[in-house]
Each structure stands twice: as C-alpha cells, then as structure tokens.
C-alpha atoms as a PDB file:
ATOM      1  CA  UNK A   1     -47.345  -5.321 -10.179  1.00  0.00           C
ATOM      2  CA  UNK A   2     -46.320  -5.132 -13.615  1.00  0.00           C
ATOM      3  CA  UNK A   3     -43.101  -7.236 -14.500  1.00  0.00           C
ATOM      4  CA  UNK A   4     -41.192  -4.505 -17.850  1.00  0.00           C
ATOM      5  CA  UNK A   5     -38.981  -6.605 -20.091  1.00  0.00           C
ATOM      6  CA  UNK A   6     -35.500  -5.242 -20.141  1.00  0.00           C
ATOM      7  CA  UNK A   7     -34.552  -2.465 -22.515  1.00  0.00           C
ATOM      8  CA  UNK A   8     -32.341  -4.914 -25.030  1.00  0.00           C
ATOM      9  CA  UNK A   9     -30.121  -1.789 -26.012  1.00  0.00           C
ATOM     10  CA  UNK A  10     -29.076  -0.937 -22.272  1.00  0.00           C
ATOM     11  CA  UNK A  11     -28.655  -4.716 -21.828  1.00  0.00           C
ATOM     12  CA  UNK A  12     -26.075  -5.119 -24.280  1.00  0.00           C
ATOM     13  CA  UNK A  13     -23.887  -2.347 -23.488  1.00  0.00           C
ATOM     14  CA  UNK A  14     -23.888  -3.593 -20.030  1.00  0.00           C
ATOM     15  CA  UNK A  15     -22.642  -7.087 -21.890  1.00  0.00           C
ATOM     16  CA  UNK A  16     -20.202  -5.042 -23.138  1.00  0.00           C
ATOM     17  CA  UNK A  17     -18.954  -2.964 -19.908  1.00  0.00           C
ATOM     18  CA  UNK A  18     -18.922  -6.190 -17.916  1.00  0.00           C
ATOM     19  CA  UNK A  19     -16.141  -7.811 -21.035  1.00  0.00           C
ATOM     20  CA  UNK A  20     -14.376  -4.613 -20.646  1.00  0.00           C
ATOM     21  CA  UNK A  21     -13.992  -4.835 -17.075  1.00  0.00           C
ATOM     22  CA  UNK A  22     -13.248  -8.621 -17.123  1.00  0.00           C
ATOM     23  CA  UNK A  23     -10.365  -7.668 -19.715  1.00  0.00           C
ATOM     24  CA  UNK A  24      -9.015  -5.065 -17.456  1.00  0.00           C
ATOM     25  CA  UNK A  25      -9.190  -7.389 -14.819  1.00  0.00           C
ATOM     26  CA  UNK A  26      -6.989 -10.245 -16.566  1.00  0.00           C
ATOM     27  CA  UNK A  27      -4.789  -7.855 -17.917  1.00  0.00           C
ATOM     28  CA  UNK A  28      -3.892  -5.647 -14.473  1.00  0.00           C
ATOM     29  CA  UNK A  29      -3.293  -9.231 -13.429  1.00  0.00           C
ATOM     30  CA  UNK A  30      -0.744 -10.074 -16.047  1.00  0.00           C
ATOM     31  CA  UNK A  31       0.843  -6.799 -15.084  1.00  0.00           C
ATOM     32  CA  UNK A  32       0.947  -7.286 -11.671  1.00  0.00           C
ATOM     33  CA  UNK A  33       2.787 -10.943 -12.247  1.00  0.00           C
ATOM     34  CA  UNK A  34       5.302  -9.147 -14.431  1.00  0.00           C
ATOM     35  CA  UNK A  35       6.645  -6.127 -11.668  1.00  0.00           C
ATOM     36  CA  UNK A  36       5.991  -9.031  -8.995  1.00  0.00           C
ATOM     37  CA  UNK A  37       9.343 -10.634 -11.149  1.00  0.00           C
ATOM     38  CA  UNK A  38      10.618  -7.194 -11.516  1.00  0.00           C
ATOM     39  CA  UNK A  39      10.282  -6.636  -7.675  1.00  0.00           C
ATOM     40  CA  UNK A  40      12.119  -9.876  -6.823  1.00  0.00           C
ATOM     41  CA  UNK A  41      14.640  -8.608  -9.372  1.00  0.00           C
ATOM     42  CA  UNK A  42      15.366  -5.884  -8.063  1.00  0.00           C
ATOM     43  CA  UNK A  43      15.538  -6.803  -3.948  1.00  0.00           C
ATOM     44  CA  UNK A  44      18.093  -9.783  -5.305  1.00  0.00           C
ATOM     45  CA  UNK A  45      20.172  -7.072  -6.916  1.00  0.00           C
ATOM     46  CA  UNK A  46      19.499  -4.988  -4.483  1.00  0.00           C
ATOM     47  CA  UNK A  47      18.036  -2.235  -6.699  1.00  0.00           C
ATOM     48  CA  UNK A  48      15.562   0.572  -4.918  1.00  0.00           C
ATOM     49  CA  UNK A  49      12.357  -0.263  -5.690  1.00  0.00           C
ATOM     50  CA  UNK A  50      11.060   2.994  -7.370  1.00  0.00           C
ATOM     51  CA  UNK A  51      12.815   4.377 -10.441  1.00  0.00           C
ATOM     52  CA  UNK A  52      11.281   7.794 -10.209  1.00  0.00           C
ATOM     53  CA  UNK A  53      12.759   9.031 -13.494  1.00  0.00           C
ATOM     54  CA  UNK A  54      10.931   5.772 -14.955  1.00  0.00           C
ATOM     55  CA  UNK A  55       7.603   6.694 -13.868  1.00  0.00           C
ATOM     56  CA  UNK A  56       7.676  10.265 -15.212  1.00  0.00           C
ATOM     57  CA  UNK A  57       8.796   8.920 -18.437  1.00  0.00           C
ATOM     58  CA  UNK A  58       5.670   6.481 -18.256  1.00  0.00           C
ATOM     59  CA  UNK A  59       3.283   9.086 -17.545  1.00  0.00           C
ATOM     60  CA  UNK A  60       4.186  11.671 -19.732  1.00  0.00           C
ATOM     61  CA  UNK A  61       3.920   8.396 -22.317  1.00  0.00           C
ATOM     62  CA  UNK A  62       0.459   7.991 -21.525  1.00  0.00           C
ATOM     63  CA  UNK A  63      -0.654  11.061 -20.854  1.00  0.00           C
ATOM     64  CA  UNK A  64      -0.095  11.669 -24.474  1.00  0.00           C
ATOM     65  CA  UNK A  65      -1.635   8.136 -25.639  1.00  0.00           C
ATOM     66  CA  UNK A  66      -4.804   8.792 -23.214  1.00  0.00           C
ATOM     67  CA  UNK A  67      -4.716  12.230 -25.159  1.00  0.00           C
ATOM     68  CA  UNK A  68      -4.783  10.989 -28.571  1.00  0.00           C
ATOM     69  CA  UNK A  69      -7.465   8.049 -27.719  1.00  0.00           C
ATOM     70  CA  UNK A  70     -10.070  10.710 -26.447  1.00  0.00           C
ATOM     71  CA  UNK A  71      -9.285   9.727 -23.119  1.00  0.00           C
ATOM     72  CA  UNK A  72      -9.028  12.086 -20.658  1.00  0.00           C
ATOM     73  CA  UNK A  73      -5.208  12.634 -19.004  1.00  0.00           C
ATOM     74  CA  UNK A  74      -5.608  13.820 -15.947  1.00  0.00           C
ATOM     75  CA  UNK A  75      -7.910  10.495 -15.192  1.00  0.00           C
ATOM     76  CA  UNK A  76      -4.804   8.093 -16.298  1.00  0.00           C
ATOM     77  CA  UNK A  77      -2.351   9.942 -14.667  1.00  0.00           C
ATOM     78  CA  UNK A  78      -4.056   9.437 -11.462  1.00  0.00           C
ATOM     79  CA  UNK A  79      -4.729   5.980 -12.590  1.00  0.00           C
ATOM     80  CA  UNK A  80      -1.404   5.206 -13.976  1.00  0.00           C
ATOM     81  CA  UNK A  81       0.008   6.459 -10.300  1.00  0.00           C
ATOM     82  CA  UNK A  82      -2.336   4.535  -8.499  1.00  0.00           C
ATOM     83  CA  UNK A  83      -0.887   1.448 -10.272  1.00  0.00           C
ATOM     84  CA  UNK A  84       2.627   2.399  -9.748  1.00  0.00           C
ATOM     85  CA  UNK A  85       2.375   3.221  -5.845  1.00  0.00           C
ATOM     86  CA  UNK A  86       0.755  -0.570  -5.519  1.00  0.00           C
ATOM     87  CA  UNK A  87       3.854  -1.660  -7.493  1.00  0.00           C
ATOM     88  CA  UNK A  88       6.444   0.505  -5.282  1.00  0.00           C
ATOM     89  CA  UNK A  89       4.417  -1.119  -2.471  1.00  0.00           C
ATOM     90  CA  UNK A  90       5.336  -4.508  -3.657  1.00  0.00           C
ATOM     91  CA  UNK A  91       8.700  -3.448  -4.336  1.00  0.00           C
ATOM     92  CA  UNK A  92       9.195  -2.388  -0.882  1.00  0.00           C
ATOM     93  CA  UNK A  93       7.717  -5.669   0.437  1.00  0.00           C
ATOM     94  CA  UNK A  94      10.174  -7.534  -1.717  1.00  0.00           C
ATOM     95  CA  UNK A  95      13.340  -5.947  -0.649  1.00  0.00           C
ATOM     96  CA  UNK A  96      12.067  -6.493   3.238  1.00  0.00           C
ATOM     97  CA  UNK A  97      10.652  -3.181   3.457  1.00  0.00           C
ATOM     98  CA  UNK A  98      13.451  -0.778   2.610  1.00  0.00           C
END
C-alpha cells in the first residue's frame, strides 16, 4: 500500500481553519466572561435577565454587518440567537432561576 504525501495547499488552509476556530474559541470565551459580569449585575440589581428590545437592536446590527462582509444573515442571526439564549440561560441561573 502506497503511503500519498499530503496535498500542501489543502494542508494549509486547514492551518488556517483550525487558527480561525481557535480565535473564535478564545474570543466566545471572552464574551461569555463579560455577560457572566453582566448576569451577576443584573440578579444584584435585580434586573430581568433578557432585554428583548436589546437583542433586536443587536441583530438587526449584525445582520447588516454579516451583510456587508459577504456573510450570509440568516446564518448569524441564528448564530447570534444561539449565543444570546445561552446568555439568557446564564442570566436566569444568576438571578436563581427567575
């Protein structure tokens, strides 16, 4: 059986993709430390968790940004929302589950 070398081209972008991720990794992170505060905030001022007025604001936002980077919007909208239910989810945790 005949061992092929690795295609050098496909190889690097992979490099590439796996930086990428990392990066999104580290910086979902960082965002998740910041609404942790904002969470703990918010249940010591006892301030609902969600601002759904916010969140519209924020998607609309980058809808448009997605739009002008060639990025498709319906994929971060359902991203974006994804991110925020997790957050609402650790608002709700923070408050003691109101």
């Amino acid at each position: 059986m005949t061992q092929t070398q690795p295609d050098p081209v496909l190889t690097g972008f992979r490099a590439s993709i796996d930086n990428i991720d990392a990066a999104l990794i580290h910086i979902l992170a960082e965002r998740f430390r910041i609404t942790k505060a904002v969470g703990a905030y918010k249940a010591e001022h006892a301030l609902p968790p969600s601002d759904p007025s916010r969140e519209e604001a924020q998607i609309a936002r980058l809808r448009k940004l997605a739009g002008d980077a060639q990025l498709d919007p319906e994929f971060s909208e359902k991203f974006l929302r994804f991110i925020i239910e997790e957050v609402i989810r650790h608002h709700e945790q923070a408050a003691g589950g109101k």
